[in-house]
Protein backbone atom coordinates (compact mmCIF):
# COMPACT_ATOMS: atom_id res chain seq x y z
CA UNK A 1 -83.84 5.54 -13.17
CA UNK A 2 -83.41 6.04 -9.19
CA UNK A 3 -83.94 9.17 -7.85
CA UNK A 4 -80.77 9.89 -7.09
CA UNK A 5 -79.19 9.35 -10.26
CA UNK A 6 -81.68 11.77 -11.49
CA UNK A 7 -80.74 14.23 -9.15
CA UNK A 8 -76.92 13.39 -10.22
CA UNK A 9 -77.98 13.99 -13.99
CA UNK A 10 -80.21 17.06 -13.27
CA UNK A 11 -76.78 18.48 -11.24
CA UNK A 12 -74.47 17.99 -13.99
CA UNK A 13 -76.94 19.53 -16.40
CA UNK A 14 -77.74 22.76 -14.10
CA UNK A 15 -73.50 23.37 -14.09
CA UNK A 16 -72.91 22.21 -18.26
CA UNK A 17 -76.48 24.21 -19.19
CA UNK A 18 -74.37 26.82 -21.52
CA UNK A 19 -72.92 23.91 -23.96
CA UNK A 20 -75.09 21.02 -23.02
CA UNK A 21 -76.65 18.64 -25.23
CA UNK A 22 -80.17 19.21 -26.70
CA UNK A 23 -81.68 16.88 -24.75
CA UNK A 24 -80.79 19.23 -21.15
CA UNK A 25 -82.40 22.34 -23.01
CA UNK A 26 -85.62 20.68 -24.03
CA UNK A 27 -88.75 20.28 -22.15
CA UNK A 28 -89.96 17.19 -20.96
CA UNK A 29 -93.00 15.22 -20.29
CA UNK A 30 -92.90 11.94 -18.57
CA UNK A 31 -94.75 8.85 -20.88
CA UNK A 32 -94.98 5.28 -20.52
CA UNK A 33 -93.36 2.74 -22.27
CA UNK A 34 -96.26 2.12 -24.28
CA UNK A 35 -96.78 5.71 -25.77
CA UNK A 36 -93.83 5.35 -26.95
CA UNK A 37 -93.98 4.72 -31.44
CA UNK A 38 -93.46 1.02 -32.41
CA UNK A 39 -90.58 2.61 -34.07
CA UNK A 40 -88.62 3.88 -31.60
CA UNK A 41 -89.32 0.70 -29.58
CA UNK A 42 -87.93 -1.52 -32.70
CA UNK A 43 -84.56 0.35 -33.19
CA UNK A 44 -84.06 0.69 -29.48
CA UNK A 45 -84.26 -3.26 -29.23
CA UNK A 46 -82.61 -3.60 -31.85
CA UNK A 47 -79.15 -1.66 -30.94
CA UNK A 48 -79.32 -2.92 -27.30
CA UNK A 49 -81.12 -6.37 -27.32
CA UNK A 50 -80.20 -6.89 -23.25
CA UNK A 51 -81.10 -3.41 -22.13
CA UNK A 52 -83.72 -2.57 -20.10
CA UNK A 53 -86.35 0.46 -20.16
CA UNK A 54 -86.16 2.52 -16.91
CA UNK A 55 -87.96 5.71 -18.02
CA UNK A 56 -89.34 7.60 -21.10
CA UNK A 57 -90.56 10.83 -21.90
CA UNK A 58 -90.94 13.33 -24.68
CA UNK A 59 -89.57 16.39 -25.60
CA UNK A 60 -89.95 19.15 -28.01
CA UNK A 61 -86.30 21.16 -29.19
CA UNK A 62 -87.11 23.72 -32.03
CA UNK A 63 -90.08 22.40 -32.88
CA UNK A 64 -89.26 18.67 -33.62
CA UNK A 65 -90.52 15.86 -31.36
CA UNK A 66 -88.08 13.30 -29.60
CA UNK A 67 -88.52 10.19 -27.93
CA UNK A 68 -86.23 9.26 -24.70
CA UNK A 69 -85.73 6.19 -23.04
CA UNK A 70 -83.80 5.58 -20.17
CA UNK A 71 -82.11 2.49 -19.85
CA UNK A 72 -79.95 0.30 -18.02
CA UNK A 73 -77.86 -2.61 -19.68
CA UNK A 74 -75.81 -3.90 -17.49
CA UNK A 75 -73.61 -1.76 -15.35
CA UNK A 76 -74.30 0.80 -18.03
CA UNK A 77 -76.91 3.62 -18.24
CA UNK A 78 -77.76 5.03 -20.99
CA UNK A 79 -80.08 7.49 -22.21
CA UNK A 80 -81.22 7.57 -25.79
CA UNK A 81 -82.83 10.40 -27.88
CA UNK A 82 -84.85 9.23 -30.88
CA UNK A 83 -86.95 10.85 -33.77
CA UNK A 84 -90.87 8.87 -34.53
CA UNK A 85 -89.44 7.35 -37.02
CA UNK A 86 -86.64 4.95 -34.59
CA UNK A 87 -83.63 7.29 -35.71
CA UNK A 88 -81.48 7.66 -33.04
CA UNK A 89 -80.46 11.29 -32.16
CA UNK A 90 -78.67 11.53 -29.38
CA UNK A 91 -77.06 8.61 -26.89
CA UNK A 92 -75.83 9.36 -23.49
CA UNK A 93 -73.70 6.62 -21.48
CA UNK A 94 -71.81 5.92 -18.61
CA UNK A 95 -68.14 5.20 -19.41
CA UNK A 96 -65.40 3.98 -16.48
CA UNK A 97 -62.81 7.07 -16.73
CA UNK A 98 -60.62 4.60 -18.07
CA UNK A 99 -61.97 5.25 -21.13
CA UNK A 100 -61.71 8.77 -21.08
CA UNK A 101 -59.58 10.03 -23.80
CA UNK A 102 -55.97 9.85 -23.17
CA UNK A 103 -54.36 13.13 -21.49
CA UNK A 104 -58.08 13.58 -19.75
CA UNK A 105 -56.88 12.43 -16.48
CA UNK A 106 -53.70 14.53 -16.33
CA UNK A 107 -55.87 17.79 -17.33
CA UNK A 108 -58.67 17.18 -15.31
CA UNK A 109 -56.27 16.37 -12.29
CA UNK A 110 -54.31 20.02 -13.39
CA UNK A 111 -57.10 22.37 -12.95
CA UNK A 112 -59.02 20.50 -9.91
CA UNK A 113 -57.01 19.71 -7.26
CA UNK A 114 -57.38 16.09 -5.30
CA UNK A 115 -59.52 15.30 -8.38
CA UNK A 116 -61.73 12.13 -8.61
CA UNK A 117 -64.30 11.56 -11.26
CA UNK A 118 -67.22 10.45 -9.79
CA UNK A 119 -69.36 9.75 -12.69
CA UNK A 120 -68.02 10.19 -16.53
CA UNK A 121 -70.84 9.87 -19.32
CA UNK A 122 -69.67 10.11 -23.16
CA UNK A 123 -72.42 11.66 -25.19
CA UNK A 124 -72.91 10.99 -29.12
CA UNK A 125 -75.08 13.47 -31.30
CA UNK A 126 -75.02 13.24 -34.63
CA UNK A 127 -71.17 12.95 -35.91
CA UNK A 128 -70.06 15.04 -32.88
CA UNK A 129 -68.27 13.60 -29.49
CA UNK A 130 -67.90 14.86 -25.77
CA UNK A 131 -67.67 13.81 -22.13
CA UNK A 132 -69.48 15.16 -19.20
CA UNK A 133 -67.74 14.13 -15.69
CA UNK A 134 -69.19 14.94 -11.80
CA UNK A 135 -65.94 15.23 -10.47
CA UNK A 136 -65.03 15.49 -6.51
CA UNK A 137 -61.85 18.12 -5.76
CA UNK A 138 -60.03 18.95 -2.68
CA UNK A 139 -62.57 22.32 -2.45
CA UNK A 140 -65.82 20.85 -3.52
CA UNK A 141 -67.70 19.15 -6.95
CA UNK A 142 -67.28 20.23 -10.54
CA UNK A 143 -69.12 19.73 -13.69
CA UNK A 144 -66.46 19.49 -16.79
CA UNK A 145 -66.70 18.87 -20.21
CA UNK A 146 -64.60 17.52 -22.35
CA UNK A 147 -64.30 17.39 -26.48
CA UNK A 148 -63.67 14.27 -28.18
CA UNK A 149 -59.50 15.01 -27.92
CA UNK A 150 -60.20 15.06 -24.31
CA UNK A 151 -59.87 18.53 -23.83
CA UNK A 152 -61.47 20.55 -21.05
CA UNK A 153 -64.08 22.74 -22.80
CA UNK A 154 -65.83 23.56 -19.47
CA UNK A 155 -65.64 23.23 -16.30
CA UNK A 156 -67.47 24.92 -13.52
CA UNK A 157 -68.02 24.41 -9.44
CA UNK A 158 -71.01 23.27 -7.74
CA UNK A 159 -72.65 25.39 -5.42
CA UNK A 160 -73.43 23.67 -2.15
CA UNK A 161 -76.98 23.48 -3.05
CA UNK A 162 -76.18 21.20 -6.59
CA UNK A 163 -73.24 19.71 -4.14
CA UNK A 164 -76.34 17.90 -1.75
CA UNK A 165 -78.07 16.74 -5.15
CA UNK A 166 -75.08 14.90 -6.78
């Protein structure tokens, strides 16, 4: 993953911290492609045949090891949490806002005024749905979260510091 889109990521995950996923609040150690288990290798290939590994790392959340690899398929990146044994945990991805759920738009474009979403990722853990957005307003950048409906859960202003990062 480019150095800037890290940055991007490690923006939006400084402004969601308080309801972010698991894989924000964990710590993480940087790994090669090879330490990663023949299992999580297998059921990553598997799900996204075309995709191609840009990063992994590990990371420990309440005491249970996960495997992440960053990837890039496409126009799309996506970042996927797995156990050892190839089960997959967790799946960022970007999305076009198009695909946001419908009435997102409208209520993003409501509380920020001049709106634009610059970057919109839908994240899947376990049975449960959400969006996180970098979105560009008339007085600055936001971080907002959405549920599943669409719903703004969150939102919150960059500082200027975040703001340069993004």
């Amino acid at each position: 993953m480019k150095t800037l889109k890290v940055f991007s990521l490690l923006s939006v995950a400084a402004i969601l911290l308080p309801t972010a996923s698991t894989t924000i609040l964990a710590q993480e150690k940087k790994i090669s492609e090879k330490e990663l288990p023949a299992a999580v290798l297998s059921s990553f290939h598997k799900a996204y045949p075309k995709a191609e590994i840009t990063g992994a790392s590990t990371e420990t959340e309440k005491g249970k090891k996960y495997f992440e690899i960053e990837s890039m398929d496409g126009s799309v990146r996506r970042d996927l949490l797995f156990t050892s044994a190839g089960t997959i945990a967790e799946i960022e991805e970007t999305i076009p806002s198009s695909e946001l759920p419908g009435g997102a738009l409208q209520a993003i474009e409501k509380k920020i005024s001049g709106a634009k979403v610059n970057r919109a990722e839908k994240v899947i853990s376990g049975s449960r749905v959400s969006y996180e957005l970098s979105v560009t307003g008339t007085n600055g950048k936001y971080g907002v979260i959405l549920n599943k409906d669409g719903k703004i859960i969150k939102s919150r202003k960059m500082k200027s510091s975040e703001e340069e990062e993004d």
